[in-house]
C-alpha atoms as a PDB file:
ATOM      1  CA  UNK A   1     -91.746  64.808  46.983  1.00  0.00           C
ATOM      2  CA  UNK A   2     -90.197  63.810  43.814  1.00  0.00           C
ATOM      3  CA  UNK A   3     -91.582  65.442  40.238  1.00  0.00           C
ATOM      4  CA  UNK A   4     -93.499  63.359  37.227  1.00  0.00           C
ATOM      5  CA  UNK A   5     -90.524  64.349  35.070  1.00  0.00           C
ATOM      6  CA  UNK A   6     -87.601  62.979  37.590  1.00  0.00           C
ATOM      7  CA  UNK A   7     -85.898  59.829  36.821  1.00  0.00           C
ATOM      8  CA  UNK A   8     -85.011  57.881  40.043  1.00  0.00           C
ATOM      9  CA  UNK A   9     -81.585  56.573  39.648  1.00  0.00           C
ATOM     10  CA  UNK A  10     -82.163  53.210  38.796  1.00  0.00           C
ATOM     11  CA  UNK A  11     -83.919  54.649  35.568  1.00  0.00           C
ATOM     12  CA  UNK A  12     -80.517  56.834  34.899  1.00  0.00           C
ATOM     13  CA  UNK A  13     -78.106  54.218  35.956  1.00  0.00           C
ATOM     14  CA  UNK A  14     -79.929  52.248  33.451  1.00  0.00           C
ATOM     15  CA  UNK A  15     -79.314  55.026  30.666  1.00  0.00           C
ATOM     16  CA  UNK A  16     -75.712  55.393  31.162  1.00  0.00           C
ATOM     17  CA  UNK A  17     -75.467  51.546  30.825  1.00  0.00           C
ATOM     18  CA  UNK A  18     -77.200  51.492  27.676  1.00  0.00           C
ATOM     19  CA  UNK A  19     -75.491  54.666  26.258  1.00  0.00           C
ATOM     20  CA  UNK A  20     -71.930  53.098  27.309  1.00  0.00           C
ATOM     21  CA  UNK A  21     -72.532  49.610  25.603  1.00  0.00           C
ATOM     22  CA  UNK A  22     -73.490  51.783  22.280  1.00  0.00           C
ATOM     23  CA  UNK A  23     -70.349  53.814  22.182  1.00  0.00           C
ATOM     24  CA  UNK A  24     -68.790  50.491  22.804  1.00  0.00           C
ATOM     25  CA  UNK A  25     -70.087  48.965  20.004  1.00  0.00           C
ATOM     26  CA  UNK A  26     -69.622  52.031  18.094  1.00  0.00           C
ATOM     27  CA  UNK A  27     -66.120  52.411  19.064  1.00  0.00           C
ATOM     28  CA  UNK A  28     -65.609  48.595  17.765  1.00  0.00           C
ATOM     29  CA  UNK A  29     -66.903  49.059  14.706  1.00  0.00           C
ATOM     30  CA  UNK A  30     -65.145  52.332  13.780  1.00  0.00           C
ATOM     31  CA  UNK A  31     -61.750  50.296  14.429  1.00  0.00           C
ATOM     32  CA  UNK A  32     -62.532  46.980  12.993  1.00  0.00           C
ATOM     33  CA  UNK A  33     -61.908  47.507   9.164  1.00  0.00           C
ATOM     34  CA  UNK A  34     -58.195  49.082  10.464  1.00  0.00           C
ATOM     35  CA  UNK A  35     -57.412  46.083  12.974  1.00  0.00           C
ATOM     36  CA  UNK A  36     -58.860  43.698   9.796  1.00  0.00           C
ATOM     37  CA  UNK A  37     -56.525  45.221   7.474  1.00  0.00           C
ATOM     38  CA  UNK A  38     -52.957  45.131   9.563  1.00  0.00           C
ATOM     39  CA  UNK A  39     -53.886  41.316  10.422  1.00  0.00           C
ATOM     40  CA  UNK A  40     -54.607  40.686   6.508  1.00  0.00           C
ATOM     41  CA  UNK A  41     -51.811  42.757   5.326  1.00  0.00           C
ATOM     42  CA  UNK A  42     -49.097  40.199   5.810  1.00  0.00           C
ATOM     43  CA  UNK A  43     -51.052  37.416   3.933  1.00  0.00           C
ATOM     44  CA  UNK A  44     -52.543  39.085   1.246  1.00  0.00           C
ATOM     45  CA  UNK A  45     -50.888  38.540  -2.447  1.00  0.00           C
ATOM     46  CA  UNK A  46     -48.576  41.220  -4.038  1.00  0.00           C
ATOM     47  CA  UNK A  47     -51.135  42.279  -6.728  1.00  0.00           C
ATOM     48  CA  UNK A  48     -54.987  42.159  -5.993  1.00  0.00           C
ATOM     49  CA  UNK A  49     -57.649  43.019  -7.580  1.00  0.00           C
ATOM     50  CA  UNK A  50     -58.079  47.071  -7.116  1.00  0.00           C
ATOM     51  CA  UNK A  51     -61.378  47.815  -9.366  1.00  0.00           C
ATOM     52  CA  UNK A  52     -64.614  46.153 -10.957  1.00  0.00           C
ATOM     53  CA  UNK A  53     -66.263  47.209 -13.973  1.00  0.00           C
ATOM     54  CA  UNK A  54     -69.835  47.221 -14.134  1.00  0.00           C
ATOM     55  CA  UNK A  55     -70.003  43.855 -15.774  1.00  0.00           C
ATOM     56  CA  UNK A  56     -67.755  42.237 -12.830  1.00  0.00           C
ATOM     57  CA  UNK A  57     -64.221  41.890 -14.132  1.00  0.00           C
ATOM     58  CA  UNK A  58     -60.876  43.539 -12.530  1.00  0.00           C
ATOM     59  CA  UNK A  59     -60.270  46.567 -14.630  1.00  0.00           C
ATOM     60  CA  UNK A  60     -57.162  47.315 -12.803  1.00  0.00           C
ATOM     61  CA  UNK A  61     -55.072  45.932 -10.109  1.00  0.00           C
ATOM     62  CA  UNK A  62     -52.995  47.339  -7.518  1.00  0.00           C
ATOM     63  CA  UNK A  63     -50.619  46.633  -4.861  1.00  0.00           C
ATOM     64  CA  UNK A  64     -51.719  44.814  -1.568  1.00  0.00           C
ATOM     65  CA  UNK A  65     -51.158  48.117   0.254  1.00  0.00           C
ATOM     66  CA  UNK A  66     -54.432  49.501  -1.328  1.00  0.00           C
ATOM     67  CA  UNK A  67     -56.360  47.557   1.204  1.00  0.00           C
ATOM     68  CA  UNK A  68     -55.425  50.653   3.753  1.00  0.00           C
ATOM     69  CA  UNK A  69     -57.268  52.881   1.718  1.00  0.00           C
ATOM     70  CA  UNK A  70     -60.673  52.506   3.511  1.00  0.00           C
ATOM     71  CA  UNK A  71     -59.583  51.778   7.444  1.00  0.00           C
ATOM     72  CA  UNK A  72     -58.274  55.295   8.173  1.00  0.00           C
ATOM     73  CA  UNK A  73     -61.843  56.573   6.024  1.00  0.00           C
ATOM     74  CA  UNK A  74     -63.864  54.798   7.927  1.00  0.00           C
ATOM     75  CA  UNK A  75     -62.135  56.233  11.465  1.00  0.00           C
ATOM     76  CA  UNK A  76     -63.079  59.563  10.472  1.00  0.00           C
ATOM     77  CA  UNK A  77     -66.500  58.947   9.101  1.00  0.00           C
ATOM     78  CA  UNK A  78     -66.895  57.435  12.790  1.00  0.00           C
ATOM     79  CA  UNK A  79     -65.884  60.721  14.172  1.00  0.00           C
ATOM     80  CA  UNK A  80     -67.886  62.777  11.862  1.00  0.00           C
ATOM     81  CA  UNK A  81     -71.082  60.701  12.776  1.00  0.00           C
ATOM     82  CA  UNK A  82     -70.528  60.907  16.651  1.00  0.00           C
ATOM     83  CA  UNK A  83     -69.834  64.549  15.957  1.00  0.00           C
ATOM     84  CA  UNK A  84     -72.948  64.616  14.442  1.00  0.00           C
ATOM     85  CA  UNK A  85     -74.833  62.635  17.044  1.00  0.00           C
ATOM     86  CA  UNK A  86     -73.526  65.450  19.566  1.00  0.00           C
ATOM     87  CA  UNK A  87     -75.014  67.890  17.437  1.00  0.00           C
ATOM     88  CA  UNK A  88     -78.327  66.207  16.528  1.00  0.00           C
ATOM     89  CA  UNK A  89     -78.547  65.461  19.894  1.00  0.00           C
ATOM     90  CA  UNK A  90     -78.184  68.579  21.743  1.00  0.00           C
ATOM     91  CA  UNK A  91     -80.492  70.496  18.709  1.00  0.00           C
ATOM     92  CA  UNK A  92     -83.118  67.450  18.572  1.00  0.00           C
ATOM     93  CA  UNK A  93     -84.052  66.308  22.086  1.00  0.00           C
ATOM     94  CA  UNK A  94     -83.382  63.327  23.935  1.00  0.00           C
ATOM     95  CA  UNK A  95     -84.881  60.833  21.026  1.00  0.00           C
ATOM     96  CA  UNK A  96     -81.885  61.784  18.635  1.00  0.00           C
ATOM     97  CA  UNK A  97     -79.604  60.794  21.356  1.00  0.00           C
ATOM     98  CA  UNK A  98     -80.836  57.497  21.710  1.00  0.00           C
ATOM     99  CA  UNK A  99     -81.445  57.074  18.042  1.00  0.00           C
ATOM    100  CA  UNK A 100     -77.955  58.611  16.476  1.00  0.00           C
ATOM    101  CA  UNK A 101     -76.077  55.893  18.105  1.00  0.00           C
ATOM    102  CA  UNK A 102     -78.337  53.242  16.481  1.00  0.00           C
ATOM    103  CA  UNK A 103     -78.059  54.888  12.969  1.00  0.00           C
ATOM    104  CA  UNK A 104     -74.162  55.266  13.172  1.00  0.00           C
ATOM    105  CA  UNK A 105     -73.430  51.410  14.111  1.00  0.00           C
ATOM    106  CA  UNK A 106     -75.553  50.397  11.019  1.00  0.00           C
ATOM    107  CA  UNK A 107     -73.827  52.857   8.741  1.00  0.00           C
ATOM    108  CA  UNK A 108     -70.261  51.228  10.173  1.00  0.00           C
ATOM    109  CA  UNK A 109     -71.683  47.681   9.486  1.00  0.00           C
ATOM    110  CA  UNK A 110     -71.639  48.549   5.532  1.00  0.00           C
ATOM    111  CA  UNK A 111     -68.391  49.408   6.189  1.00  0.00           C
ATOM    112  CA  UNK A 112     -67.434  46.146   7.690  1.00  0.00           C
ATOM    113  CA  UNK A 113     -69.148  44.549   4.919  1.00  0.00           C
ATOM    114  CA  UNK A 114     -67.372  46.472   2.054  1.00  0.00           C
ATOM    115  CA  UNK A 115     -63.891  45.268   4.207  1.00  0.00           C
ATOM    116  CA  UNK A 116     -64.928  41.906   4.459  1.00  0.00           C
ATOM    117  CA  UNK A 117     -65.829  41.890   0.448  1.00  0.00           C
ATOM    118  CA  UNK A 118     -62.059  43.684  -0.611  1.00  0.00           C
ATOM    119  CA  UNK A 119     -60.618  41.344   1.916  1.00  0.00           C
ATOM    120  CA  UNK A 120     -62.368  38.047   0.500  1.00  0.00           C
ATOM    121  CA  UNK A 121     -61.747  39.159  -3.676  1.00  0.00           C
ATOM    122  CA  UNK A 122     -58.018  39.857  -2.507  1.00  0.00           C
ATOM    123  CA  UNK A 123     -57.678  36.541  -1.077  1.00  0.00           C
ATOM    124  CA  UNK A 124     -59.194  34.698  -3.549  1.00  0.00           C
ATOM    125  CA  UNK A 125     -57.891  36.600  -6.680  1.00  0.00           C
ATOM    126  CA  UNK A 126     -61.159  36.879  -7.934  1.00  0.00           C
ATOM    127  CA  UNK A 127     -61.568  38.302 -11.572  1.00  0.00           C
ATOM    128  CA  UNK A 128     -65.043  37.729 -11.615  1.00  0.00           C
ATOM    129  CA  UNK A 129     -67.285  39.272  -9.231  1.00  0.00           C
ATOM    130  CA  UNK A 130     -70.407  38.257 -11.118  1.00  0.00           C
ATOM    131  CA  UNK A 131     -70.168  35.045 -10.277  1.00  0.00           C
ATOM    132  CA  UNK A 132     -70.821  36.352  -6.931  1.00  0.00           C
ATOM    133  CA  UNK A 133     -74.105  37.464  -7.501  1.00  0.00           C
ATOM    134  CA  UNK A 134     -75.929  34.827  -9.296  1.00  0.00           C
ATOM    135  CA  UNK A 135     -79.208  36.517 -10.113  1.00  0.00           C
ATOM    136  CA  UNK A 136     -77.541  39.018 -12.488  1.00  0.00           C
END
């Protein structure tokens, strides 16, 4: 007779599945910004812009290399939060483990943002960032 508190294997077969496509997704998003930047690399200009002041306008600019900076960071970050996740999840119960997962791919997707942002100024040259943000 099977117990309240066994999952058939449908249930666990479903599980792995879901856990699989997360680490997937997670595994995407912890090499996108790298696999952005090598593709960019050859097309970007010599100089680009390499810091904002607070009022919008390039303080300093730097070579196109600088654009490597954050890749390799955001690798590791994405192997401190799964490290984490193991942790959390082991201490925490089976909740964290679903949940850690969820909470690392949206910290990666600020990540991809801040990528796609240095990759669109360096493009474009821009000078100005406040002209980005029109309700300043």
């Amino acid at each position: 007779m099977k117990k309240s508190g066994d999952k058939s294997w449908r249930e666990r077969l479903a599980a792995g599945r879901a856990a699989a496509w997360y680490e997937k997704l997670f595994a995407v998003l912890m090499y996108l910004p790298l696999v952005m930047a090598l593709i960019a690399l050859p097309f970007l200009p010599e100089r680009i812009p390499a810091h904002y002041d607070a009022a919008g306008l390039v303080t300093r600019w730097g070579s196109r290399f600088e654009v490597l900076i954050l890749p390799p960071c955001v690798v590791l970050f994405g192997f401190f939060l799964r490290f984490m996740a193991k942790i959390t999840g082991e201490l925490s119960g089976n909740v964290w483990k679903k949940i850690s997962p969820l909470i690392g791919c949206a910290a990666l997707l600020v990540f991809q943002a801040l990528m796609l942002f240095i990759l669109y100024t360096s493009f474009g040259q821009v000078e100005d960032i406040s002209r980005l943000f029109p309700w300043r």
